[in-house]
PDB file of N, CA and C in Angstrom:
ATOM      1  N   UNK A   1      -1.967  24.249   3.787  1.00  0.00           N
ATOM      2  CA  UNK A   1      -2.211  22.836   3.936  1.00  0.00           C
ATOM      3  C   UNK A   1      -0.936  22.071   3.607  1.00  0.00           C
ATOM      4  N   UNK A   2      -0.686  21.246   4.244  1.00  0.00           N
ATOM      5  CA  UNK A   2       0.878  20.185   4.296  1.00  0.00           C
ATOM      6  C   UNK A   2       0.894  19.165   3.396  1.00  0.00           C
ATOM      7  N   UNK A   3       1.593  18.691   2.650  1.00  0.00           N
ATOM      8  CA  UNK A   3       1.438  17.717   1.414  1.00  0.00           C
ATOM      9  C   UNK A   3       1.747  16.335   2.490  1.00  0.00           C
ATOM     10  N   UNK A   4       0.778  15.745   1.968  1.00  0.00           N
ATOM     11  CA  UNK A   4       1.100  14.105   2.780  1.00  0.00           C
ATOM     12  C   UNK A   4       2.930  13.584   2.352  1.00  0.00           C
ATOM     13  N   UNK A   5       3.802  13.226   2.683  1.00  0.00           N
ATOM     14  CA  UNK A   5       5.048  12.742   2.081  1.00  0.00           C
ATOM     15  C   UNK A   5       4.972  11.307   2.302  1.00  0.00           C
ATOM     16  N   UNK A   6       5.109  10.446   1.863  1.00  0.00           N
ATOM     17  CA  UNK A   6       5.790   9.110   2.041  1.00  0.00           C
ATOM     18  C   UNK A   6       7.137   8.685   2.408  1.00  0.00           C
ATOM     19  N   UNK A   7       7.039   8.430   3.982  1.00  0.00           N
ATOM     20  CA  UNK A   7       8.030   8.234   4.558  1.00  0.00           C
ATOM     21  C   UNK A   7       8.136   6.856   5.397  1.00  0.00           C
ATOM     22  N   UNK A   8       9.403   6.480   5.357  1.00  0.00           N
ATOM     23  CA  UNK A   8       9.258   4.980   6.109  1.00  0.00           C
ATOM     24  C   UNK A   8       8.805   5.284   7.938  1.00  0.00           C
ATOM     25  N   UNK A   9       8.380   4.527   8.031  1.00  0.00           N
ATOM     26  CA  UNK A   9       7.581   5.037   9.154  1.00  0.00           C
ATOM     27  C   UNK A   9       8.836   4.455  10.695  1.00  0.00           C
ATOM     28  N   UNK A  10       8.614   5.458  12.107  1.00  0.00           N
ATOM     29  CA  UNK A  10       8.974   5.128  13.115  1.00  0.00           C
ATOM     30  C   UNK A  10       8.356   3.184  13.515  1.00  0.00           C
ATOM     31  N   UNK A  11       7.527   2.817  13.202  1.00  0.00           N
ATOM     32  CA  UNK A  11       6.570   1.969  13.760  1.00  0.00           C
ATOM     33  C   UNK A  11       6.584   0.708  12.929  1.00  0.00           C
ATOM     34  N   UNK A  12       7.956   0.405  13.135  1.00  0.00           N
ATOM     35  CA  UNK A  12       8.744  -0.691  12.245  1.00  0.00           C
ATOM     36  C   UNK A  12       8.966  -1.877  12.733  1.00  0.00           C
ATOM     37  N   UNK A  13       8.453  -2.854  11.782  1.00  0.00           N
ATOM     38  CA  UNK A  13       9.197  -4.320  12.044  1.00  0.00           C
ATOM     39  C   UNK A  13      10.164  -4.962  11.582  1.00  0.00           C
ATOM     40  N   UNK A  14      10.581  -4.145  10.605  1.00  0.00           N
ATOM     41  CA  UNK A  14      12.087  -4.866   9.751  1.00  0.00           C
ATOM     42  C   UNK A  14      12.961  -2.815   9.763  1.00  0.00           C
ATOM     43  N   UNK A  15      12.224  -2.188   8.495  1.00  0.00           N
ATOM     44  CA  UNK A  15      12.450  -1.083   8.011  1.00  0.00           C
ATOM     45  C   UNK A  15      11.909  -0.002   8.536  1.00  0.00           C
ATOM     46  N   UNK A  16      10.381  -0.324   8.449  1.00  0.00           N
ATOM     47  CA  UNK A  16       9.267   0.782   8.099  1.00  0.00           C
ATOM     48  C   UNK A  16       8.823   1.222   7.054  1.00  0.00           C
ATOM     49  N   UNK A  17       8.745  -0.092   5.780  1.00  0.00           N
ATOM     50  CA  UNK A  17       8.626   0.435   4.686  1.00  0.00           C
ATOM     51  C   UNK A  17       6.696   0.387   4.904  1.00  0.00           C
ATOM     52  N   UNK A  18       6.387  -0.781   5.450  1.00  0.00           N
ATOM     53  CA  UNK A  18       4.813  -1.232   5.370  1.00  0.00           C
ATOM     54  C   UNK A  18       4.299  -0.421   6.227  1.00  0.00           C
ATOM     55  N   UNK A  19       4.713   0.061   7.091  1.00  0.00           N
ATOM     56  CA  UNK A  19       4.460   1.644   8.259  1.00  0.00           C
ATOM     57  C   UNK A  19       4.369   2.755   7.653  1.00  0.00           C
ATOM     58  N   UNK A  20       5.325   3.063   6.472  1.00  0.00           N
ATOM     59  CA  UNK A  20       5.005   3.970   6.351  1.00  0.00           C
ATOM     60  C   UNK A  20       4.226   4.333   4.989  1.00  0.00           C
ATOM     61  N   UNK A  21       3.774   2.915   4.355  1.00  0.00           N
ATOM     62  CA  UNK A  21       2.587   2.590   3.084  1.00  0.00           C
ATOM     63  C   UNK A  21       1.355   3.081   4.255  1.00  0.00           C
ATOM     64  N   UNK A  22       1.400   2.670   5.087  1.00  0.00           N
ATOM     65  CA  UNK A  22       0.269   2.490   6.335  1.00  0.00           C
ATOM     66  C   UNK A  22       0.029   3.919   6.417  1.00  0.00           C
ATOM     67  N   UNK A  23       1.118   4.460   7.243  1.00  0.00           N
ATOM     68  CA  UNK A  23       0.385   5.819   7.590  1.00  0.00           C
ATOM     69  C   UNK A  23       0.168   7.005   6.183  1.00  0.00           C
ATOM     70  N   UNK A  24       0.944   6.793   5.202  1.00  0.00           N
ATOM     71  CA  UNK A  24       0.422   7.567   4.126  1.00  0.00           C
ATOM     72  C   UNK A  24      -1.053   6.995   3.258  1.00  0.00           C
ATOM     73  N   UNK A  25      -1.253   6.103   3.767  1.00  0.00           N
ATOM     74  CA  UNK A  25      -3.219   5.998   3.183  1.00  0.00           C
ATOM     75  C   UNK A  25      -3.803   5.841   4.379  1.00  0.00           C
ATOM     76  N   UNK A  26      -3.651   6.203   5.685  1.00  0.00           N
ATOM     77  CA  UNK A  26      -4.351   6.251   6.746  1.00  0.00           C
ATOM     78  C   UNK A  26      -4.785   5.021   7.065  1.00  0.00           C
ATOM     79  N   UNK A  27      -4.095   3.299   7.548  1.00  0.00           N
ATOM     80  CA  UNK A  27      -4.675   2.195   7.719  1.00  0.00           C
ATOM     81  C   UNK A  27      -3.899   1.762   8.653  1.00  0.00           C
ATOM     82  N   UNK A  28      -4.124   0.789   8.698  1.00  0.00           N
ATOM     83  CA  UNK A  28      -3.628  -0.075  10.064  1.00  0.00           C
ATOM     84  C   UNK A  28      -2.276  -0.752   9.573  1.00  0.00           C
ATOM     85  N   UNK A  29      -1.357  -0.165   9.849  1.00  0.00           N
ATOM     86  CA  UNK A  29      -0.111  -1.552   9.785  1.00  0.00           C
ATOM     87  C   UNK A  29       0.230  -2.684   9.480  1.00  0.00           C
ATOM     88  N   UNK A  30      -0.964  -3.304  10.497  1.00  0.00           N
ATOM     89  CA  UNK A  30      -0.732  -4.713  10.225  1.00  0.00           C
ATOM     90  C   UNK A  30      -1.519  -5.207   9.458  1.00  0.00           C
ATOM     91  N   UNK A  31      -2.297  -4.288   8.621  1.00  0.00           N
ATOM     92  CA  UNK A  31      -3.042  -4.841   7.572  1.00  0.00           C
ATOM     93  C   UNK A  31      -1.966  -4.565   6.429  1.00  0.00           C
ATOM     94  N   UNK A  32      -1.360  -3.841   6.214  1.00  0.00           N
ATOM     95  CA  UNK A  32      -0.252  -3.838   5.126  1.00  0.00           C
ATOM     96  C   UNK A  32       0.854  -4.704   4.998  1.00  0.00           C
ATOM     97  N   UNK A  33       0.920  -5.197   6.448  1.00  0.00           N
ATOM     98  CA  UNK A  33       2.064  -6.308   6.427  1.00  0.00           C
ATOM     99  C   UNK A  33       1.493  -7.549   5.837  1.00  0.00           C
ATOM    100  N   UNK A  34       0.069  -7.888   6.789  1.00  0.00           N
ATOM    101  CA  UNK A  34      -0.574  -9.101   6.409  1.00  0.00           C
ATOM    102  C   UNK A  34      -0.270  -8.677   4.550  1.00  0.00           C
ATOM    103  N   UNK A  35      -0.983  -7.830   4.000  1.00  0.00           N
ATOM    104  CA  UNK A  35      -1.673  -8.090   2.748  1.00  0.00           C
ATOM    105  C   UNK A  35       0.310  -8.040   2.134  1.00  0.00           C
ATOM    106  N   UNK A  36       1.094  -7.269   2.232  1.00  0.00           N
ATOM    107  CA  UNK A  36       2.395  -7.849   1.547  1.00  0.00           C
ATOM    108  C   UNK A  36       2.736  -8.811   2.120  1.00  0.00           C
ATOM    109  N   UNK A  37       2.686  -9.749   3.341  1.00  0.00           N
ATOM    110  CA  UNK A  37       3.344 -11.133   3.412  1.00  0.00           C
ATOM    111  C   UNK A  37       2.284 -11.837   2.399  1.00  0.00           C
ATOM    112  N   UNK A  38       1.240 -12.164   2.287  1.00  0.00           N
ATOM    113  CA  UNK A  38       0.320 -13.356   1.390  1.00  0.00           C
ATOM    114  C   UNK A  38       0.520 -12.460   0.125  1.00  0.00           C
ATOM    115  N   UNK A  39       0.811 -11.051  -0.755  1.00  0.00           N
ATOM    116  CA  UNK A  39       1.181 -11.059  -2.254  1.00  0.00           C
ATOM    117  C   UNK A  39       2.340 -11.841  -2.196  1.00  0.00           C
ATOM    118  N   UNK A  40       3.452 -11.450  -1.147  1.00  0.00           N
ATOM    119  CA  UNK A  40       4.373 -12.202  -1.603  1.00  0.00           C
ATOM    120  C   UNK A  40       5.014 -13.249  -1.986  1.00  0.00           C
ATOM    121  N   UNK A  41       3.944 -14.166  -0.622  1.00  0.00           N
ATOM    122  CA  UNK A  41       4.068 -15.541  -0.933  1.00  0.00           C
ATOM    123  C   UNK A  41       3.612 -16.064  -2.341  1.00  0.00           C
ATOM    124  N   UNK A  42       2.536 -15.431  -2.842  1.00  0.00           N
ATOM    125  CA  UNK A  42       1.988 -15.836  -3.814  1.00  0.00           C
ATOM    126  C   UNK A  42       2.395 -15.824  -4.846  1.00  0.00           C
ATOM    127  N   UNK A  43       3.445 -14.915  -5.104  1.00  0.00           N
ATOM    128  CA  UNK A  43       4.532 -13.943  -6.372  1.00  0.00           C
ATOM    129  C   UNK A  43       5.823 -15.033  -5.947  1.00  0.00           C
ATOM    130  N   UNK A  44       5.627 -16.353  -5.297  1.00  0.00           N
ATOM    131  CA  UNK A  44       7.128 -17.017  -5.315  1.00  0.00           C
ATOM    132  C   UNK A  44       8.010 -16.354  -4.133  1.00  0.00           C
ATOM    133  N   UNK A  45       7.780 -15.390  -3.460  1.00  0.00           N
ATOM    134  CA  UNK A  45       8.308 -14.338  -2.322  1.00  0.00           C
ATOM    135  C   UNK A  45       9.627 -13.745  -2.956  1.00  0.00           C
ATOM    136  N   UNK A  46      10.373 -14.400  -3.960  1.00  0.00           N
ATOM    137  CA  UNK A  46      11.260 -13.261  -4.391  1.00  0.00           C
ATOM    138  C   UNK A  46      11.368 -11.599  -5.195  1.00  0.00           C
ATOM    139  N   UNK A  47       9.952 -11.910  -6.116  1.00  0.00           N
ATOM    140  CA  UNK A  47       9.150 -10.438  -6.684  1.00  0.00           C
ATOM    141  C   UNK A  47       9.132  -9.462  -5.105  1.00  0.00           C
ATOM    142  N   UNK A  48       8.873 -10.361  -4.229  1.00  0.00           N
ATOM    143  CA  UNK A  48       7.803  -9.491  -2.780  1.00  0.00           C
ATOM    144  C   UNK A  48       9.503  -8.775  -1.969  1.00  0.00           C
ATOM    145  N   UNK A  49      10.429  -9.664  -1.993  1.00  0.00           N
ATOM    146  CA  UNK A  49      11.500  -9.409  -1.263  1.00  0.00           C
ATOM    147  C   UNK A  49      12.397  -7.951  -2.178  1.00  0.00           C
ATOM    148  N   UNK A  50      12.568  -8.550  -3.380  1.00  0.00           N
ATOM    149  CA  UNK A  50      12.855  -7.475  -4.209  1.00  0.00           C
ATOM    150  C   UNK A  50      12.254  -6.583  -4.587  1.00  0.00           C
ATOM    151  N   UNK A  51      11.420  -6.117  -4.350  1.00  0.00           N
ATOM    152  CA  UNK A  51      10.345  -5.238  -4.161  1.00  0.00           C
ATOM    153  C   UNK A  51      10.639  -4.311  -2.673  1.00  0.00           C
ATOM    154  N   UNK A  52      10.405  -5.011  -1.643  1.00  0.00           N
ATOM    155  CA  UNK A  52      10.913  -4.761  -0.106  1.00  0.00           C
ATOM    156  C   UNK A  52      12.001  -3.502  -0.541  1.00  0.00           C
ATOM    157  N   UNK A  53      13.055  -4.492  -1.200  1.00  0.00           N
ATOM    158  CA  UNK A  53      14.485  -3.708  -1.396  1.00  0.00           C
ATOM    159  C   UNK A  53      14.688  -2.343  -1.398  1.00  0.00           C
ATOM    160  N   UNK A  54      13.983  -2.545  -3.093  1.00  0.00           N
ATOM    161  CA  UNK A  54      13.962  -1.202  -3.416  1.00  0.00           C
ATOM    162  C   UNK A  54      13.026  -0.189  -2.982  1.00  0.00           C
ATOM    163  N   UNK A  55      12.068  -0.247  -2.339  1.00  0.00           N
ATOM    164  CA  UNK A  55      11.321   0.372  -1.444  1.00  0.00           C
ATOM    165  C   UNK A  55      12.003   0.968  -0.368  1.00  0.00           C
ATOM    166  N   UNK A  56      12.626   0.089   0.555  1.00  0.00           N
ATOM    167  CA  UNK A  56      13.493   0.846   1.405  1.00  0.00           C
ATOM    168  C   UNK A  56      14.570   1.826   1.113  1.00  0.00           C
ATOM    169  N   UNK A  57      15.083   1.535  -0.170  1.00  0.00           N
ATOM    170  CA  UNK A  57      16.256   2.521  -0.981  1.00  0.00           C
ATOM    171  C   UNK A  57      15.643   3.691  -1.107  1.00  0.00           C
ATOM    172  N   UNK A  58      14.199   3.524  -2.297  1.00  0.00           N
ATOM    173  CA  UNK A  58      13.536   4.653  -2.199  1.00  0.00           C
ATOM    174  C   UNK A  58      12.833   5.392  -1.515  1.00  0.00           C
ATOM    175  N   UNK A  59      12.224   5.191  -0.485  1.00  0.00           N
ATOM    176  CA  UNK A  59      11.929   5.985   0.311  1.00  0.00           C
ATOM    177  C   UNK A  59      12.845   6.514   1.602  1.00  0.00           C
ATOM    178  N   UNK A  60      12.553   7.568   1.823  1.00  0.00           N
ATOM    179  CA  UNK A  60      13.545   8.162   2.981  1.00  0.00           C
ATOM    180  C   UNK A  60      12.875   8.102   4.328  1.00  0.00           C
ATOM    181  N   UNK A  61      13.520   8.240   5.153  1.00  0.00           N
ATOM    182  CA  UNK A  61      13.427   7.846   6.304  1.00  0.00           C
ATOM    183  C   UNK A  61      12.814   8.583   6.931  1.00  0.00           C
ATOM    184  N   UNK A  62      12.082   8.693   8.043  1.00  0.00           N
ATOM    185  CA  UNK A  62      10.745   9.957   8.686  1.00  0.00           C
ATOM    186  C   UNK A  62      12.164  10.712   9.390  1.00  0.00           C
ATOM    187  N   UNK A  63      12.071  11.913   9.056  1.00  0.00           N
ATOM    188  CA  UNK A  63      13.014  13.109  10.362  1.00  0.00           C
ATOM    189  C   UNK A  63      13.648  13.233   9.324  1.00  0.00           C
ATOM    190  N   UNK A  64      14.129  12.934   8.042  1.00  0.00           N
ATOM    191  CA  UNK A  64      15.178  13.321   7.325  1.00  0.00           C
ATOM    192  C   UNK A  64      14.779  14.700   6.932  1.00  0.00           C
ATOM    193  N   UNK A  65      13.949  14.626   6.673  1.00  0.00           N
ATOM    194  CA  UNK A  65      13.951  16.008   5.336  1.00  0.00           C
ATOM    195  C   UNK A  65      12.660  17.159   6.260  1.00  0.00           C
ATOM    196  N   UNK A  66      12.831  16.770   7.461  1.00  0.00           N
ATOM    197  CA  UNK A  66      11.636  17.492   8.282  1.00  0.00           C
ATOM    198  C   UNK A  66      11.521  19.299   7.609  1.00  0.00           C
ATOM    199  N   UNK A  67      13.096  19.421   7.311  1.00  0.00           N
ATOM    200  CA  UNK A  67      13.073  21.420   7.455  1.00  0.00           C
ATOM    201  C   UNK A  67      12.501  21.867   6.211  1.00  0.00           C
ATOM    202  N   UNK A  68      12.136  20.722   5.223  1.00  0.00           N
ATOM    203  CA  UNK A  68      11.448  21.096   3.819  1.00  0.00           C
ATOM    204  C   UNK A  68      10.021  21.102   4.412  1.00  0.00           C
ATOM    205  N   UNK A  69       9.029  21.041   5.245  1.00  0.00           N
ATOM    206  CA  UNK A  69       7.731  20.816   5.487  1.00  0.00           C
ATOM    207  C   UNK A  69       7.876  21.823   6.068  1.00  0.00           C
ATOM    208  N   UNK A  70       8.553  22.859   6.734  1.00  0.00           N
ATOM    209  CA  UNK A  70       8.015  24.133   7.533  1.00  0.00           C
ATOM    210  C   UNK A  70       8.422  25.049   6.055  1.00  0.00           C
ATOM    211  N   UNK A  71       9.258  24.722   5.132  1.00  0.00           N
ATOM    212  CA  UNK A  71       9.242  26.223   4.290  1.00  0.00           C
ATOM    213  C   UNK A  71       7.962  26.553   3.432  1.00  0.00           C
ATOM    214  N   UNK A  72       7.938  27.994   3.392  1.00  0.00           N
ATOM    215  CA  UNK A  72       6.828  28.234   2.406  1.00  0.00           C
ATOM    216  C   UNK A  72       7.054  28.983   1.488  1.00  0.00           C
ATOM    217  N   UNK A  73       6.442  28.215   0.512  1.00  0.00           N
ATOM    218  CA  UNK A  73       6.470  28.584  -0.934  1.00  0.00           C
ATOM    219  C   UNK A  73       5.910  30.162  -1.184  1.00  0.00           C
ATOM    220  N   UNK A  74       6.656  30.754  -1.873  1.00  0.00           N
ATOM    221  CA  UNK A  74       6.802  32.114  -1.973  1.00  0.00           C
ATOM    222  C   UNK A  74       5.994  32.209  -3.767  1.00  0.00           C
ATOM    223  N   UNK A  75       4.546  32.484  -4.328  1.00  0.00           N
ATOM    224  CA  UNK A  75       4.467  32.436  -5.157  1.00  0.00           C
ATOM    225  C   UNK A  75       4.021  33.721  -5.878  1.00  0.00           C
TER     226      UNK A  75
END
């Protein structure tokens, strides 16, 4: 069985950071965008932007690290 990874997703409107919140809990996109544009506004939008930031730093990008999901663990 394949471990879900959190990856910024292909299916991007800025990054793919809210694409790829989306496809790692199985939801709709644009419900993740909606629900981070109105926290953010609400947080003053600079918490929401700086937040954005480092999200995109931390997460890696979909295709990067593909050749770690075919190895198998030898236990």
């Amino acid at each position: 069985m394949a471990k879900k990874k959190l990856v910024r997703s292909a299916n991007k409107v800025l990054a793919g950071v809210c694409g790829g919140i989306a496809d790692y809990f199985d939801v709709d996109p644009t419900l993740v965008r909606v629900l981070y544009a109105v926290l953010s506004l609400f947080s003053a939008a600079f918490p929401g932007l700086l937040l954005y930031i480092i999200l995109l730093l931390l997460i890696p990008e979909a295709g990067r690290n593909d050749h770690y999901e075919d190895a198998q663990v030898v236990e």
